[in-house]
C-alpha atoms as a PDB file:
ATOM      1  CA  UNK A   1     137.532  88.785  60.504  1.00  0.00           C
ATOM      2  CA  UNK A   2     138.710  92.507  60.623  1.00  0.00           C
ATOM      3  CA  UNK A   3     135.277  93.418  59.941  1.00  0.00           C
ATOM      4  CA  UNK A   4     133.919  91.421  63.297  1.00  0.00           C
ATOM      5  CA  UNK A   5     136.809  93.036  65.096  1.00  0.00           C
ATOM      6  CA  UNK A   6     136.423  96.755  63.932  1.00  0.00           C
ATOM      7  CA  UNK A   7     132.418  96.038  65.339  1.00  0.00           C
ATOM      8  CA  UNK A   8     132.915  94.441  68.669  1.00  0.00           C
ATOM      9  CA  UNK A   9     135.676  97.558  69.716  1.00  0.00           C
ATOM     10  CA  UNK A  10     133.392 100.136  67.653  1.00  0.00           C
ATOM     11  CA  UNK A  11     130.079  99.416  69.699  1.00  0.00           C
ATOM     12  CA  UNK A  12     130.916  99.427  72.805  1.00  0.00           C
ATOM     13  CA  UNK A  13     132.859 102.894  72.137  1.00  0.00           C
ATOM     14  CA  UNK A  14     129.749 104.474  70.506  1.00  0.00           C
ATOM     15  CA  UNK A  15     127.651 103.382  73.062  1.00  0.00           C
ATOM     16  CA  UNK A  16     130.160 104.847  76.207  1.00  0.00           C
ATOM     17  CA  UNK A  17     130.607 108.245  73.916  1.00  0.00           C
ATOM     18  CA  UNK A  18     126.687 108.937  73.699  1.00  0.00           C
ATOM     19  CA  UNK A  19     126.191 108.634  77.343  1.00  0.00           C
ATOM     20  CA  UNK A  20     125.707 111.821  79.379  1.00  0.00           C
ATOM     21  CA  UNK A  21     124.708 112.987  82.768  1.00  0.00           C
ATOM     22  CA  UNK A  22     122.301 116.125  82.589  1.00  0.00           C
ATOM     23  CA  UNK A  23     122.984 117.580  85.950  1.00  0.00           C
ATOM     24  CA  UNK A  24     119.551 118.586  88.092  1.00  0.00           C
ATOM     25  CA  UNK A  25     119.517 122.782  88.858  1.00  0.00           C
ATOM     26  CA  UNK A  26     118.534 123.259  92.334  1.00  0.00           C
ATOM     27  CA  UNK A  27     115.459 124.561  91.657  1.00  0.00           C
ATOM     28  CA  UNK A  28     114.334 120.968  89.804  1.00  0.00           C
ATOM     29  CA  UNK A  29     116.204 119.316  92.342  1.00  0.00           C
ATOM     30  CA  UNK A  30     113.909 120.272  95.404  1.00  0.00           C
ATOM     31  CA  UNK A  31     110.736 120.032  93.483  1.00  0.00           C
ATOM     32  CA  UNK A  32     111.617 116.489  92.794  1.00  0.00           C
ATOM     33  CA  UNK A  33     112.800 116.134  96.663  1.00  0.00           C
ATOM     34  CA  UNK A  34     109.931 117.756  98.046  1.00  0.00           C
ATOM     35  CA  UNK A  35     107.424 115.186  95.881  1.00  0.00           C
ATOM     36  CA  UNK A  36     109.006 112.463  96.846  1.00  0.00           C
ATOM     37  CA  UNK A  37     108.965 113.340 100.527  1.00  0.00           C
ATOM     38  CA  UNK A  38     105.310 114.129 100.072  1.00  0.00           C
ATOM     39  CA  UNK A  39     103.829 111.378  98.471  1.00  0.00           C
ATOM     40  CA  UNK A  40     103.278 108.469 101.341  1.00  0.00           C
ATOM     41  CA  UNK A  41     105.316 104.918 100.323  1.00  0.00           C
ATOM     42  CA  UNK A  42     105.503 101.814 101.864  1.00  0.00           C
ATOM     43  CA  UNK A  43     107.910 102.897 103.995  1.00  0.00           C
ATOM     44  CA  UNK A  44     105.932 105.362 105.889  1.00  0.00           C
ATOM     45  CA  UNK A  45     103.475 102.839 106.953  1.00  0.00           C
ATOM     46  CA  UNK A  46     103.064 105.381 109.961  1.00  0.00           C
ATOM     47  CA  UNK A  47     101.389 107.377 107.448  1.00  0.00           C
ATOM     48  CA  UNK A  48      98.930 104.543 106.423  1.00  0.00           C
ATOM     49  CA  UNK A  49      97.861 102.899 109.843  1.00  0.00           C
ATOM     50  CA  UNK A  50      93.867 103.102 110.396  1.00  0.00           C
ATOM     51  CA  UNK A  51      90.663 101.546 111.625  1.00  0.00           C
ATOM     52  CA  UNK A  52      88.826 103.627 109.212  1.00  0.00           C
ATOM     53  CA  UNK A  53      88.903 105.412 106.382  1.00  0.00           C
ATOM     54  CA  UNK A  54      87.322 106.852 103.126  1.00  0.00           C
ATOM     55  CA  UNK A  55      86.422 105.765 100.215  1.00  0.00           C
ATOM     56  CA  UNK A  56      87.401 107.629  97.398  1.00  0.00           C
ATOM     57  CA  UNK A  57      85.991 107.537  94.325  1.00  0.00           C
ATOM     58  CA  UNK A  58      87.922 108.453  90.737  1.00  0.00           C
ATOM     59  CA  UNK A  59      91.068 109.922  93.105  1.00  0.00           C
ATOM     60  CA  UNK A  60      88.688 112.851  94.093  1.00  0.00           C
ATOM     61  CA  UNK A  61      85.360 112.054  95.192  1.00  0.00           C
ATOM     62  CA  UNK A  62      84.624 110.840  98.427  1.00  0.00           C
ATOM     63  CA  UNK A  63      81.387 108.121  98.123  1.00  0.00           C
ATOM     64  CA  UNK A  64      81.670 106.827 101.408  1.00  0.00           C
ATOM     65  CA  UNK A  65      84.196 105.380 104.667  1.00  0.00           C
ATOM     66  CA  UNK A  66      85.497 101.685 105.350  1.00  0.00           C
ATOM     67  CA  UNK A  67      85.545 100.205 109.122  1.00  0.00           C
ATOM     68  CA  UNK A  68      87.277  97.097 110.151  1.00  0.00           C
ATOM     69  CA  UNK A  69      86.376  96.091 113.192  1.00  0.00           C
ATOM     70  CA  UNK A  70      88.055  92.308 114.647  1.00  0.00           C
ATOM     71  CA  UNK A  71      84.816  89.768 115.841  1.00  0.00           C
ATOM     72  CA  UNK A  72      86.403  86.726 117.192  1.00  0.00           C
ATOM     73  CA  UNK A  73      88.734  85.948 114.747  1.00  0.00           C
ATOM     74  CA  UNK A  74      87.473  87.389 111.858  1.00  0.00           C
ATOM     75  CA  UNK A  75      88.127  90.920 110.532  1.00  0.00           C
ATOM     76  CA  UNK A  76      84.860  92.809 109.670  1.00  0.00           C
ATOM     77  CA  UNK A  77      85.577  94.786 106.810  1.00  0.00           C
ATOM     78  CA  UNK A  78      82.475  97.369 106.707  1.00  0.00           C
ATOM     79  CA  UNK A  79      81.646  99.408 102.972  1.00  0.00           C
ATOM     80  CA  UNK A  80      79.476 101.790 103.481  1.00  0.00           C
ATOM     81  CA  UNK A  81      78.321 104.326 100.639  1.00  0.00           C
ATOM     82  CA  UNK A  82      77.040 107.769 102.003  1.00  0.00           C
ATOM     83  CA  UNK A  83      77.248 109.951  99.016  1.00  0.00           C
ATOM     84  CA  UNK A  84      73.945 110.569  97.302  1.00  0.00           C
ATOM     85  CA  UNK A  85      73.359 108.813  94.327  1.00  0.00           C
ATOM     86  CA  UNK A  86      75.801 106.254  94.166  1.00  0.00           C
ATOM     87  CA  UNK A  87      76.098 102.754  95.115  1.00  0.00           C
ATOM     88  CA  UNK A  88      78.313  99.500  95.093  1.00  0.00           C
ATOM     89  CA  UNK A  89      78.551  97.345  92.079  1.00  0.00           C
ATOM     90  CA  UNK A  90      82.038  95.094  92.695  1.00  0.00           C
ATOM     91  CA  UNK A  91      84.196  94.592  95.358  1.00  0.00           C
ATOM     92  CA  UNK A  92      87.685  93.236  95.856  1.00  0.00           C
ATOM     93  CA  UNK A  93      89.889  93.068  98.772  1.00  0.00           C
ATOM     94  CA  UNK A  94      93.078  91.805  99.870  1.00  0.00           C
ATOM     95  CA  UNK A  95      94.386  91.077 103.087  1.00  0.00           C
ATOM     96  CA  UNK A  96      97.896  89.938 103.582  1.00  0.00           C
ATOM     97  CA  UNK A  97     101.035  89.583 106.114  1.00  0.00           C
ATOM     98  CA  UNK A  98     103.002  92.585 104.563  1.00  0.00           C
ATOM     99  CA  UNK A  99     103.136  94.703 101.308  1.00  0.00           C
ATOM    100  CA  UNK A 100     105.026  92.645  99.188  1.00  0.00           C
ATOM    101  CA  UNK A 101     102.493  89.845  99.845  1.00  0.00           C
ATOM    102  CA  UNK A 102      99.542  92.109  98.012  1.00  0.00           C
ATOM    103  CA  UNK A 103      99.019  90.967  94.877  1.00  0.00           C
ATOM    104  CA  UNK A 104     100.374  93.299  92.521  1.00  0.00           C
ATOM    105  CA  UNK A 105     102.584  93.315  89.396  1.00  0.00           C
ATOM    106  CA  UNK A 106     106.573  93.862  89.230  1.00  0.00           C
ATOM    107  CA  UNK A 107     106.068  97.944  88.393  1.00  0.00           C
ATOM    108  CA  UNK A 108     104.064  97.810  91.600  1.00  0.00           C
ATOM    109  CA  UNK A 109     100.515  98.027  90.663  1.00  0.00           C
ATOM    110  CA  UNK A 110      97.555  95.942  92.603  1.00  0.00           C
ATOM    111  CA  UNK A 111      96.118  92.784  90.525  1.00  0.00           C
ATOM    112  CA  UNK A 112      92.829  93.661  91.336  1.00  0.00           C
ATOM    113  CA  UNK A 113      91.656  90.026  89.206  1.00  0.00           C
ATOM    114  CA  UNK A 114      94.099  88.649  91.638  1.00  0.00           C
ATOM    115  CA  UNK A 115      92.396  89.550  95.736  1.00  0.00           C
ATOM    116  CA  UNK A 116      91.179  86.801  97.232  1.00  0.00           C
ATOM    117  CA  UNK A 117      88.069  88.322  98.287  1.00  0.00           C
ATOM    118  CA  UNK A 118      85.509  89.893  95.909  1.00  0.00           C
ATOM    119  CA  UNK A 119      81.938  90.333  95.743  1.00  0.00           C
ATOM    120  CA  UNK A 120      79.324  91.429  92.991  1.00  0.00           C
ATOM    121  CA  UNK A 121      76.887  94.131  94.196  1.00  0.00           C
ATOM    122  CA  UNK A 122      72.832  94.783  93.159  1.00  0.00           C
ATOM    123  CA  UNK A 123      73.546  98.354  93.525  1.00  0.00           C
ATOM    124  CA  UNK A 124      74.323  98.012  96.993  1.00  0.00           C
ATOM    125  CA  UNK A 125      75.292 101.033 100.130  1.00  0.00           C
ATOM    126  CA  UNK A 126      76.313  98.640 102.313  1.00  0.00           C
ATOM    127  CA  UNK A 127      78.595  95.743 102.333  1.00  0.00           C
ATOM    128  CA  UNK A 128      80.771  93.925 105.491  1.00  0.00           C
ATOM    129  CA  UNK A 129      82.998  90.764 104.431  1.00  0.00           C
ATOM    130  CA  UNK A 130      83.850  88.810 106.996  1.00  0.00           C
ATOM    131  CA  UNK A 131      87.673  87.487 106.806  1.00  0.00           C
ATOM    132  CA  UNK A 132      90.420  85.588 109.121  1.00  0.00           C
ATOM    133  CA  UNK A 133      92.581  88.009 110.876  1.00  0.00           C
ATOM    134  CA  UNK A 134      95.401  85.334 110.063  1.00  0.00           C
ATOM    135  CA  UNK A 135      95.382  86.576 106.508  1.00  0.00           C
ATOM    136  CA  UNK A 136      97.922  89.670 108.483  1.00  0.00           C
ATOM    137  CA  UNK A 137      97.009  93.296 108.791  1.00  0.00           C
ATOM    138  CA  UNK A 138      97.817  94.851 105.515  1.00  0.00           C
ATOM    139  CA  UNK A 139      94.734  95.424 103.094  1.00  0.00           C
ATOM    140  CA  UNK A 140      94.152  97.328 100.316  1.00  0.00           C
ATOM    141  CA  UNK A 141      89.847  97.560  99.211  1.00  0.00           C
ATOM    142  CA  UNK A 142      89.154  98.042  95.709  1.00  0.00           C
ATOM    143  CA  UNK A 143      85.770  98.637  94.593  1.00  0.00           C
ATOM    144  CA  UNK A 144      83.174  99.831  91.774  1.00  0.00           C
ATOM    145  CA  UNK A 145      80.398 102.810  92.382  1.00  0.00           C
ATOM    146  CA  UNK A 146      77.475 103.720  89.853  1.00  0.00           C
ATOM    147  CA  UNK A 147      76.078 107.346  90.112  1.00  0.00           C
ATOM    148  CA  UNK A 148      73.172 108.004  87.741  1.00  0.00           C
ATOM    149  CA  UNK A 149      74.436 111.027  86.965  1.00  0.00           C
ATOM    150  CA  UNK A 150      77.898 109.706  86.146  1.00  0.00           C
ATOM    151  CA  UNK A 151      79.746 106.472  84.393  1.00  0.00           C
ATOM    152  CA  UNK A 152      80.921 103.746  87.247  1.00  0.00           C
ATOM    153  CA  UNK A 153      84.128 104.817  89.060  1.00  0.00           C
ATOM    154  CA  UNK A 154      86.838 103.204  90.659  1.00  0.00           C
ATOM    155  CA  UNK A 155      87.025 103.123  94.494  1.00  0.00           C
ATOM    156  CA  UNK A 156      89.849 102.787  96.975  1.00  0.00           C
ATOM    157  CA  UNK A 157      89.514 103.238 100.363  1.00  0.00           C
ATOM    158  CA  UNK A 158      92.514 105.655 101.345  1.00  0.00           C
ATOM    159  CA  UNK A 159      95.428 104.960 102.706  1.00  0.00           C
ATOM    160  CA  UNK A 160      99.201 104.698 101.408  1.00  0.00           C
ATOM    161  CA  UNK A 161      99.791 104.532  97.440  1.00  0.00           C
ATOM    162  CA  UNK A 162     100.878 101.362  95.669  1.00  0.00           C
ATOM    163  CA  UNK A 163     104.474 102.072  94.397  1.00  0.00           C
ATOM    164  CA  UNK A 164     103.215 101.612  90.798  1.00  0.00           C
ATOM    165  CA  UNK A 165     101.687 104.362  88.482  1.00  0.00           C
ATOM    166  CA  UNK A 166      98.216 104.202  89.595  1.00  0.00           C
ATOM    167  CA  UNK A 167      96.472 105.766  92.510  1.00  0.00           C
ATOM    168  CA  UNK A 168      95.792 102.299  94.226  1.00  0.00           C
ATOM    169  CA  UNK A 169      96.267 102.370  97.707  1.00  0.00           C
ATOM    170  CA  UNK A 170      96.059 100.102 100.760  1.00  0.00           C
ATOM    171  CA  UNK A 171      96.662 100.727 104.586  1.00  0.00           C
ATOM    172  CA  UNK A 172      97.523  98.732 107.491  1.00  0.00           C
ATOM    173  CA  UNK A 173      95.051  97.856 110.529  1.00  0.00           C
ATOM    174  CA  UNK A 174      96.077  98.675 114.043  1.00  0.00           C
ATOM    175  CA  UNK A 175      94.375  95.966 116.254  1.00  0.00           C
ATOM    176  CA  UNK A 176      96.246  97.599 119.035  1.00  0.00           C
ATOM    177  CA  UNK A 177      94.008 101.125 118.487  1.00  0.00           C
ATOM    178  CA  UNK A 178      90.988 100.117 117.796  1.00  0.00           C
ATOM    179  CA  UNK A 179      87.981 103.102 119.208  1.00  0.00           C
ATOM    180  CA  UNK A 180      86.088 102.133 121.684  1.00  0.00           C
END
């Protein structure tokens, strides 16, 4: 019994007496600051409102640009592939009401498996889904490009990063601003 009571007080005081706080110099302090006010979140959706954008290919290649035009009530979600030599093999997209609604895991990365909309591709430059603009205005496109030269890539079209540790990303359409 003295045993179980020296190791219930002991723990807890081990455990409180290895705890520190390493204090930040100011130098580390601002570089953190400075990324963080840099890298474009949820919250700047400001940042991440478009009608088009690019498509960008292993996080530094742009293949190609994305245009969602509304016809009707349908969004028309338009892939197109202008970089020499490559060419769609998959697609996935996911349109939803707001962020949180995108499917994604709890660190905050996208669940690709998991968008509702996805397409397999004969090598393709060109691809336009066609989808309800009642599925909301937040989307995030995911895709697949072969270069001969190169293995397939991961695409995203730009926009705002997924809060997780990949470079997913996904924007929000502006029916309001849509060119003319």
């Amino acid at each position: 019994m003295r045993k179980q009571f020296f190791m219930v007080l002991t723990i807890p005081i081990l455990l409180f007496a290895s705890c520190e706080v390493e204090k930040l110099d100011e130098e580390t302090f601002h570089a953190i600051d400075a990324k963080a006010k840099s890298t474009p979140t949820r919250q700047n959706m400001a940042d991440c409102i478009v009608t088009e954008t690019r498509l960008i290919a292993g996080q530094h290649t742009e293949v190609g640009n994305l245009k969602v035009a509304i016809n009707g009530s349908f969004y028309e979600i338009t892939l197109n592939i202008t970089a020499p030599g490559y060419c769609l093999t998959e697609t996935h997209i996911a349109v939803a009401s707001s962020y949180e609604f995108l499917p994604q895991s709890k660190s905050g990365n996208p669940k690709v498996g998991n968008f509702e909309f996805s397409e397999s591709h004969d090598c393709s430059t060109n691809y336009t889904y066609r989808i309800p603009v009642s599925k909301g205005s937040v989307i995030a496109v995911h895709g697949v490009v072969e270069n001969a030269s190169r293995p397939s890539e991961t695409i995203w079209a730009q926009g705002c990063d997924f809060t997780g540790k990949s470079w997913a990303m996904y924007f929000h359409f502006d029916k309001n601003n849509i060119p003319g």
